[in-house]
N, C-alpha and C. Protein backbone atom coordinates (compact mmCIF):
# COMPACT_ATOMS: atom_id res chain seq x y z
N UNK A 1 46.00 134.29 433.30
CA UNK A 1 46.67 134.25 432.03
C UNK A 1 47.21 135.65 431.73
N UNK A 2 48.33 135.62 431.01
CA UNK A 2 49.18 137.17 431.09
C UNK A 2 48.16 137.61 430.05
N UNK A 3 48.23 138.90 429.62
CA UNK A 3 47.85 140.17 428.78
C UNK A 3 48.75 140.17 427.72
N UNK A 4 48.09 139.66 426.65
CA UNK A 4 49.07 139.95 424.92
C UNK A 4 49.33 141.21 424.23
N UNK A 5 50.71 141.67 424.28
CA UNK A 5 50.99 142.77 423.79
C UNK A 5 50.53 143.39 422.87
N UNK A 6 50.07 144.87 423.16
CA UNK A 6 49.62 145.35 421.93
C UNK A 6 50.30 146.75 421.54
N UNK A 7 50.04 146.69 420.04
CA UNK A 7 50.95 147.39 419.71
C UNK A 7 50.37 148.92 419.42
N UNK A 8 50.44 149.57 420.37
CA UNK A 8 49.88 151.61 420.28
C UNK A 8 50.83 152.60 419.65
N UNK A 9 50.20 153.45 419.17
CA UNK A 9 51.24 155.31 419.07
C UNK A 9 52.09 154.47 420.00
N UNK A 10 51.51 154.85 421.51
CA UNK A 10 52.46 155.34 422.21
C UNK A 10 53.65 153.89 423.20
N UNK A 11 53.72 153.06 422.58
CA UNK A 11 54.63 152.30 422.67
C UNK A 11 55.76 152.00 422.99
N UNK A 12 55.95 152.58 422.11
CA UNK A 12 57.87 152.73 422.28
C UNK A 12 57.59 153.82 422.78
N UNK A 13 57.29 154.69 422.92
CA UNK A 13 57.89 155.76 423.87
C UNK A 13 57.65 155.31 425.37
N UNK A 14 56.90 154.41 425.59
CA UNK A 14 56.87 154.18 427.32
C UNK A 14 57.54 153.36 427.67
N UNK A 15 57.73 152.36 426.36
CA UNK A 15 58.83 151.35 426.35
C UNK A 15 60.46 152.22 427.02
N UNK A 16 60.78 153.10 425.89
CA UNK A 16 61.97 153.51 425.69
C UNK A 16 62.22 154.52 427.37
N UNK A 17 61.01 155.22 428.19
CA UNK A 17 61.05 155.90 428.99
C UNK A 17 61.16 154.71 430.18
N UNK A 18 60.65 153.72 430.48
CA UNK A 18 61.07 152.47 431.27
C UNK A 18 62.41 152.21 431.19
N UNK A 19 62.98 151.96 429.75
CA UNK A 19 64.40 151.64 430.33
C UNK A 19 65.14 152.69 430.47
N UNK A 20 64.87 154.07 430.37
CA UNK A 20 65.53 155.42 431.08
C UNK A 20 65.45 154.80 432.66
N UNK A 21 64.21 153.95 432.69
CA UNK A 21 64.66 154.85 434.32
C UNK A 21 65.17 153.49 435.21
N UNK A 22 65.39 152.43 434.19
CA UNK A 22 65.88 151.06 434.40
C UNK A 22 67.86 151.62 434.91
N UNK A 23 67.89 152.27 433.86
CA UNK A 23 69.43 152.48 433.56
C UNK A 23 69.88 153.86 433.52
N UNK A 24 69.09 154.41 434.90
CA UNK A 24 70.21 155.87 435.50
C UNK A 24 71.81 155.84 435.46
N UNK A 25 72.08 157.21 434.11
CA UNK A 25 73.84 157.50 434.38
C UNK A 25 74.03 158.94 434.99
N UNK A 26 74.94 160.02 434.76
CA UNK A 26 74.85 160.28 435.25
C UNK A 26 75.03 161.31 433.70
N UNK A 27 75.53 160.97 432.45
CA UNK A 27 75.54 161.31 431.08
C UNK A 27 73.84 160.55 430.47
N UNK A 28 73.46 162.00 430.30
CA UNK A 28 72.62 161.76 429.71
C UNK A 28 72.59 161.14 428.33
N UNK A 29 73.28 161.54 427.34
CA UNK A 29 73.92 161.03 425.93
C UNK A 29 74.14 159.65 426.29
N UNK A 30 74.48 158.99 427.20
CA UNK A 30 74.66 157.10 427.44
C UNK A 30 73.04 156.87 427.52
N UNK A 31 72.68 157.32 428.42
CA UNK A 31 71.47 156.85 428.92
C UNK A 31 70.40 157.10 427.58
N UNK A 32 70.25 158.10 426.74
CA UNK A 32 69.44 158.07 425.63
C UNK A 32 69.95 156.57 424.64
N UNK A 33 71.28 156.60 424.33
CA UNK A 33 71.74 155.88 423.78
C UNK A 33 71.10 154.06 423.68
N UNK A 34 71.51 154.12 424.90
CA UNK A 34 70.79 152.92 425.83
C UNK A 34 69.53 152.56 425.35
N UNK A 35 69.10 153.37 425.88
CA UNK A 35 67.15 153.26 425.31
C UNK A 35 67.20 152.80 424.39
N UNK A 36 67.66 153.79 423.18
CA UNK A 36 67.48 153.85 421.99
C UNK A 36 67.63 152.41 421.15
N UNK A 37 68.81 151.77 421.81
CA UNK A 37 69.14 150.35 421.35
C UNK A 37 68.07 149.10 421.83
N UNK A 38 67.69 149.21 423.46
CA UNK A 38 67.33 148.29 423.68
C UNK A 38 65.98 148.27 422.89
N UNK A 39 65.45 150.01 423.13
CA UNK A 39 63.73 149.90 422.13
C UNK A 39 63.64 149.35 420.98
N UNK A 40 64.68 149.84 419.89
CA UNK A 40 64.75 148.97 418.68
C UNK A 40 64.99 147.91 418.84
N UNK A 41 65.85 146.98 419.68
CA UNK A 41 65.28 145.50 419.40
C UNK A 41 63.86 144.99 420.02
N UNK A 42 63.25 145.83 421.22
CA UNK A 42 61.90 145.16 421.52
C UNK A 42 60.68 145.70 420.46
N UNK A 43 61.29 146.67 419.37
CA UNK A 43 59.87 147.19 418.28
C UNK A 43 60.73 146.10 417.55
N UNK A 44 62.04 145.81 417.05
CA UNK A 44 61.79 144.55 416.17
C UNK A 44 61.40 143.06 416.11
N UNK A 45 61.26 142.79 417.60
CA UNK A 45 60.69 141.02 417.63
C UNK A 45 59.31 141.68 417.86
N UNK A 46 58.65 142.49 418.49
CA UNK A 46 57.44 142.47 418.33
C UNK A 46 56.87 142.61 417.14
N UNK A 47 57.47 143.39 416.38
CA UNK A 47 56.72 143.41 414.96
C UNK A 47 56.78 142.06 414.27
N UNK A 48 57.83 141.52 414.54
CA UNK A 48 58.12 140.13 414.08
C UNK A 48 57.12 139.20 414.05
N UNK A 49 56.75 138.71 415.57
CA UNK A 49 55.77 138.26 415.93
C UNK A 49 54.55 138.44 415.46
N UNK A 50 54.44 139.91 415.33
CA UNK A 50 52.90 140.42 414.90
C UNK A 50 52.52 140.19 413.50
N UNK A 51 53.63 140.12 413.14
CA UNK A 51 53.18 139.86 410.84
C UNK A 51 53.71 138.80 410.81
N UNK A 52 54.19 137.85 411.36
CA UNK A 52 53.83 136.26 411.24
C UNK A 52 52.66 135.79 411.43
N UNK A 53 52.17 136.33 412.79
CA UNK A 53 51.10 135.69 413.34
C UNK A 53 49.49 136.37 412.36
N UNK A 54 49.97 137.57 411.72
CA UNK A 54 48.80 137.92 410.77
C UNK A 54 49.02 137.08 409.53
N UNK A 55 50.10 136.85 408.94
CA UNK A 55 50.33 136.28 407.59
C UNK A 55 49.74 134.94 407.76
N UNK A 56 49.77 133.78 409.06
CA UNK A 56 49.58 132.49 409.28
C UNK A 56 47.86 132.91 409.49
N UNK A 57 47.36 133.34 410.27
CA UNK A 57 46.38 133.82 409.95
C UNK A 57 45.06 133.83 409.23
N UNK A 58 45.80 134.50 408.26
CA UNK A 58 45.39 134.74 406.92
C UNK A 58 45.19 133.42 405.85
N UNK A 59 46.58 132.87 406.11
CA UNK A 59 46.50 131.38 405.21
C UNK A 59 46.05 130.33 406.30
N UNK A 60 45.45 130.37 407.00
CA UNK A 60 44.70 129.55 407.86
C UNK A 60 43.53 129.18 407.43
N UNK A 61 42.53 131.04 407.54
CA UNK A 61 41.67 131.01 407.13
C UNK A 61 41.41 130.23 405.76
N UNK A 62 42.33 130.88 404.39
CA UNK A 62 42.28 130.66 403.45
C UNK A 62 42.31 128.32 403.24
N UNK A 63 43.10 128.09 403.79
CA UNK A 63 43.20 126.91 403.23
C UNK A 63 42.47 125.87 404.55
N UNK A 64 41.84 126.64 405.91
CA UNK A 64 41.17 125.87 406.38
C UNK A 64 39.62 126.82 407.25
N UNK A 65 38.77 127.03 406.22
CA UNK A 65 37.74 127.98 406.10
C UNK A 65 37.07 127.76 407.77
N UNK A 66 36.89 126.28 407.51
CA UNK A 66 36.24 126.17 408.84
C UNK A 66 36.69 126.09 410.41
N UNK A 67 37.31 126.89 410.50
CA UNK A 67 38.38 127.16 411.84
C UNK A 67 37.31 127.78 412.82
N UNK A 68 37.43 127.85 414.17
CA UNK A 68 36.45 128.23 414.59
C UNK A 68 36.68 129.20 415.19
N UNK A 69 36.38 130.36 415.04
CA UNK A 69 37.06 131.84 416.21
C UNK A 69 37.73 131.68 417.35
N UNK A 70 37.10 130.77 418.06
CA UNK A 70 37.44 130.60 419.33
C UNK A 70 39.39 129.46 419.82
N UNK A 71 39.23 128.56 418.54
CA UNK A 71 40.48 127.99 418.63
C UNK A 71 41.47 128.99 418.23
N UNK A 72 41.61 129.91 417.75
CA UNK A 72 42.56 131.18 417.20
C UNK A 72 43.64 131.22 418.61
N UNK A 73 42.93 131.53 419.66
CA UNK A 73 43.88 131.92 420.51
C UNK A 73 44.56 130.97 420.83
N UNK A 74 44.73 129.47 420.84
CA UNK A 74 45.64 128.57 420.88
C UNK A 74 46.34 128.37 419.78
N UNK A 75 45.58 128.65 418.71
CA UNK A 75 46.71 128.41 417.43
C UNK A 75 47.88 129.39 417.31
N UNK A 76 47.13 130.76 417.56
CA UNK A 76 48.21 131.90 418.04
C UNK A 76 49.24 131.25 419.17
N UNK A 77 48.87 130.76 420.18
CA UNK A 77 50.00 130.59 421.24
C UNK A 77 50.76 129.11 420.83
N UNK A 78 50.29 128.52 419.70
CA UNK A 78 51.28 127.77 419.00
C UNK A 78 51.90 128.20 418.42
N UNK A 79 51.64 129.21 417.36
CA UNK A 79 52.56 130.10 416.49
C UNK A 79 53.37 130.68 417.10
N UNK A 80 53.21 131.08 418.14
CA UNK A 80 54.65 131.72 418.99
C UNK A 80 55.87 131.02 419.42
N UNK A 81 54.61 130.17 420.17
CA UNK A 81 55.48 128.57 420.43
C UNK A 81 56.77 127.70 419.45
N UNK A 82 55.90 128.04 418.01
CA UNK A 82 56.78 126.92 417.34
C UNK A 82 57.69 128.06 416.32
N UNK A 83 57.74 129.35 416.65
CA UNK A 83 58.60 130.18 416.39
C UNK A 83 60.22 130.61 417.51
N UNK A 84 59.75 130.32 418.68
CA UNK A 84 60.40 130.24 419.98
C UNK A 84 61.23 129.09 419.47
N UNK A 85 60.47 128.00 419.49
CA UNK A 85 61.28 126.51 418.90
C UNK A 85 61.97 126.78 418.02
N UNK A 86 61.56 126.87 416.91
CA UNK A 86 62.75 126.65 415.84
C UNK A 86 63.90 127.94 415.79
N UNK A 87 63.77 129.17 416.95
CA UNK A 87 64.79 129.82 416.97
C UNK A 87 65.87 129.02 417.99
N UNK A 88 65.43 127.91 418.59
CA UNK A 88 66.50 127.42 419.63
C UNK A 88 66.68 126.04 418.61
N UNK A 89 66.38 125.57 417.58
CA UNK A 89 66.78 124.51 416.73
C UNK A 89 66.08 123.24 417.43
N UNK A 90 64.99 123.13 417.83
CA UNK A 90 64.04 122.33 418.44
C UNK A 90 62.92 121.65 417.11
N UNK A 91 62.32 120.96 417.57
CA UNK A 91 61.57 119.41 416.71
C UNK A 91 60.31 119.89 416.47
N UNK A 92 59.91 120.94 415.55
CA UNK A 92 58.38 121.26 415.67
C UNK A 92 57.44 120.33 415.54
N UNK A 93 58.06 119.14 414.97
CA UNK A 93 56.91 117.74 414.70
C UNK A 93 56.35 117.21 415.91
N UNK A 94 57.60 117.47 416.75
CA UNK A 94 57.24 116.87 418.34
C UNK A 94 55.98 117.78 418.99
N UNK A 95 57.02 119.35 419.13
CA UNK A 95 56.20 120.27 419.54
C UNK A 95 54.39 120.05 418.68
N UNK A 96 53.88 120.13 417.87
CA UNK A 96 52.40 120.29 417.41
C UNK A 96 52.48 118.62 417.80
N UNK A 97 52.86 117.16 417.68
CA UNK A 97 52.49 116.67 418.04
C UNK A 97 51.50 116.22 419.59
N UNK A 98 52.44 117.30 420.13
CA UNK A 98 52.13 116.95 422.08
C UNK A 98 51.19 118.15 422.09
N UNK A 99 51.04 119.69 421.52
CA UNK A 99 50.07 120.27 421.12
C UNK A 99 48.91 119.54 420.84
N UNK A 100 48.86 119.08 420.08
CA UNK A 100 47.41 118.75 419.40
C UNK A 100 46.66 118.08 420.56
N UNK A 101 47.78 116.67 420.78
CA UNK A 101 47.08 116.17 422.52
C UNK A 101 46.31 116.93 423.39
N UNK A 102 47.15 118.06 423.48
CA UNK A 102 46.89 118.55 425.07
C UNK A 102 45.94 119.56 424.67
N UNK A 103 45.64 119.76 423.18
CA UNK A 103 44.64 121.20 423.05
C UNK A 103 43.77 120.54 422.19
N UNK A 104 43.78 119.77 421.36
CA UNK A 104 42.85 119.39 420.55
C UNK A 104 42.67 119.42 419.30
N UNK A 105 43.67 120.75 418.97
CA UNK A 105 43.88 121.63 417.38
C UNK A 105 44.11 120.08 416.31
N UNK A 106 43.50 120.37 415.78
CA UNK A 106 43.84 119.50 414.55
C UNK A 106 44.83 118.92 414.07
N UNK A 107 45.91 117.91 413.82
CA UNK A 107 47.11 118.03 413.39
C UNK A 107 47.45 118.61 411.67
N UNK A 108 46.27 118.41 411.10
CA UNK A 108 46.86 119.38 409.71
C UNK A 108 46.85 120.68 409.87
N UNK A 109 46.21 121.17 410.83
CA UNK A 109 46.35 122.84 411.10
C UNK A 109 48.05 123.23 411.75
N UNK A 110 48.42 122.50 412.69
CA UNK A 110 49.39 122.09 412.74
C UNK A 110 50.70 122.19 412.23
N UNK A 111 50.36 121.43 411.47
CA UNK A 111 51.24 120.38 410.11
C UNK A 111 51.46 121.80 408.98
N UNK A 112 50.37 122.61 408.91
CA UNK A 112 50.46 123.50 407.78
C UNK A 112 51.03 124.50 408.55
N UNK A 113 50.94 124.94 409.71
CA UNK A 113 51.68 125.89 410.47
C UNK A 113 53.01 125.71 410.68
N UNK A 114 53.52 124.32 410.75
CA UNK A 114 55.07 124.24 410.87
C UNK A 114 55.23 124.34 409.15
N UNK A 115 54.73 124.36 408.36
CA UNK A 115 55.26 124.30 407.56
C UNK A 115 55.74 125.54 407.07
N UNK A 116 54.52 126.65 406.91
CA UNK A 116 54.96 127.88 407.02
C UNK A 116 56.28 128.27 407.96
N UNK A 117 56.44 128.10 409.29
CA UNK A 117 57.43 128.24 409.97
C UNK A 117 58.90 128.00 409.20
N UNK A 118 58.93 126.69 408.86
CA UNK A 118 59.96 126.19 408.22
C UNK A 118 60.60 126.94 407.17
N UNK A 119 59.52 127.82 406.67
CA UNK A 119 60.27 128.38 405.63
C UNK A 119 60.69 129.78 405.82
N UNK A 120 60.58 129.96 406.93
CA UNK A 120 60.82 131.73 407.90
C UNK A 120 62.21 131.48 407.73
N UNK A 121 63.07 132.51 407.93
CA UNK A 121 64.59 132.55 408.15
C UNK A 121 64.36 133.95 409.72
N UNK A 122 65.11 133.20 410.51
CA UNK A 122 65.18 134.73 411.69
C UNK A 122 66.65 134.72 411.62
């Protein structure tokens, strides 16, 4: 199973020094440039990701107390999931429906997670 991004100090700077060396010019001023753009969009979907997935979270806990630590990490990889979805204009009812099957999660946990979703604008 892959390794979930985390977010350090030093981040973007190893981020931004990777795609230096992705995209050798021969002007340095392009090549900073470069970086500079692609890093700001990978610090803005990650942050994205990261204060959704704390805000849902949060009202998880709150409106379903008895959640169990251990289901978190699938509800998280639904939350990504049904954020992925509705940026391509996809059926989140479907998506947590065939979820719940295949993982077990509850469908009102679910049900309250697309709902939050629904009301995101990206």
């Amino acid at each position: 199973m892959p390794r979930s991004r985390t977010l350090r100090e030093s981040s973007g700077l190893r981020h931004k020094a990777k795609i230096m060396k992705l995209f050798p010019t021969t002007d340095p001023e392009l090549q900073k440039a470069i970086a500079d753009a692609v890093n700001s969009t990978w610090n803005q979907k990650f942050g994205e990701y990261h204060m959704v997935w704390e805000e849902v979270k949060t009202q998880l806990y709150k409106q379903f107390p008895d959640i169990k630590r251990g289901e978190l990490g699938l509800i998280r990889s639904y939350v990504l999931k049904a954020i992925k979805n509705k940026r391509q204009g996809g059926n989140l009812d479907a998506l947590a429906e065939d979820y719940a099957q295949k993982t077990g999660i509850p469908s009102e946990v679910l049900s309250f997670i697309n709902n939050y979703i629904k009301g995101l604008t990206f």
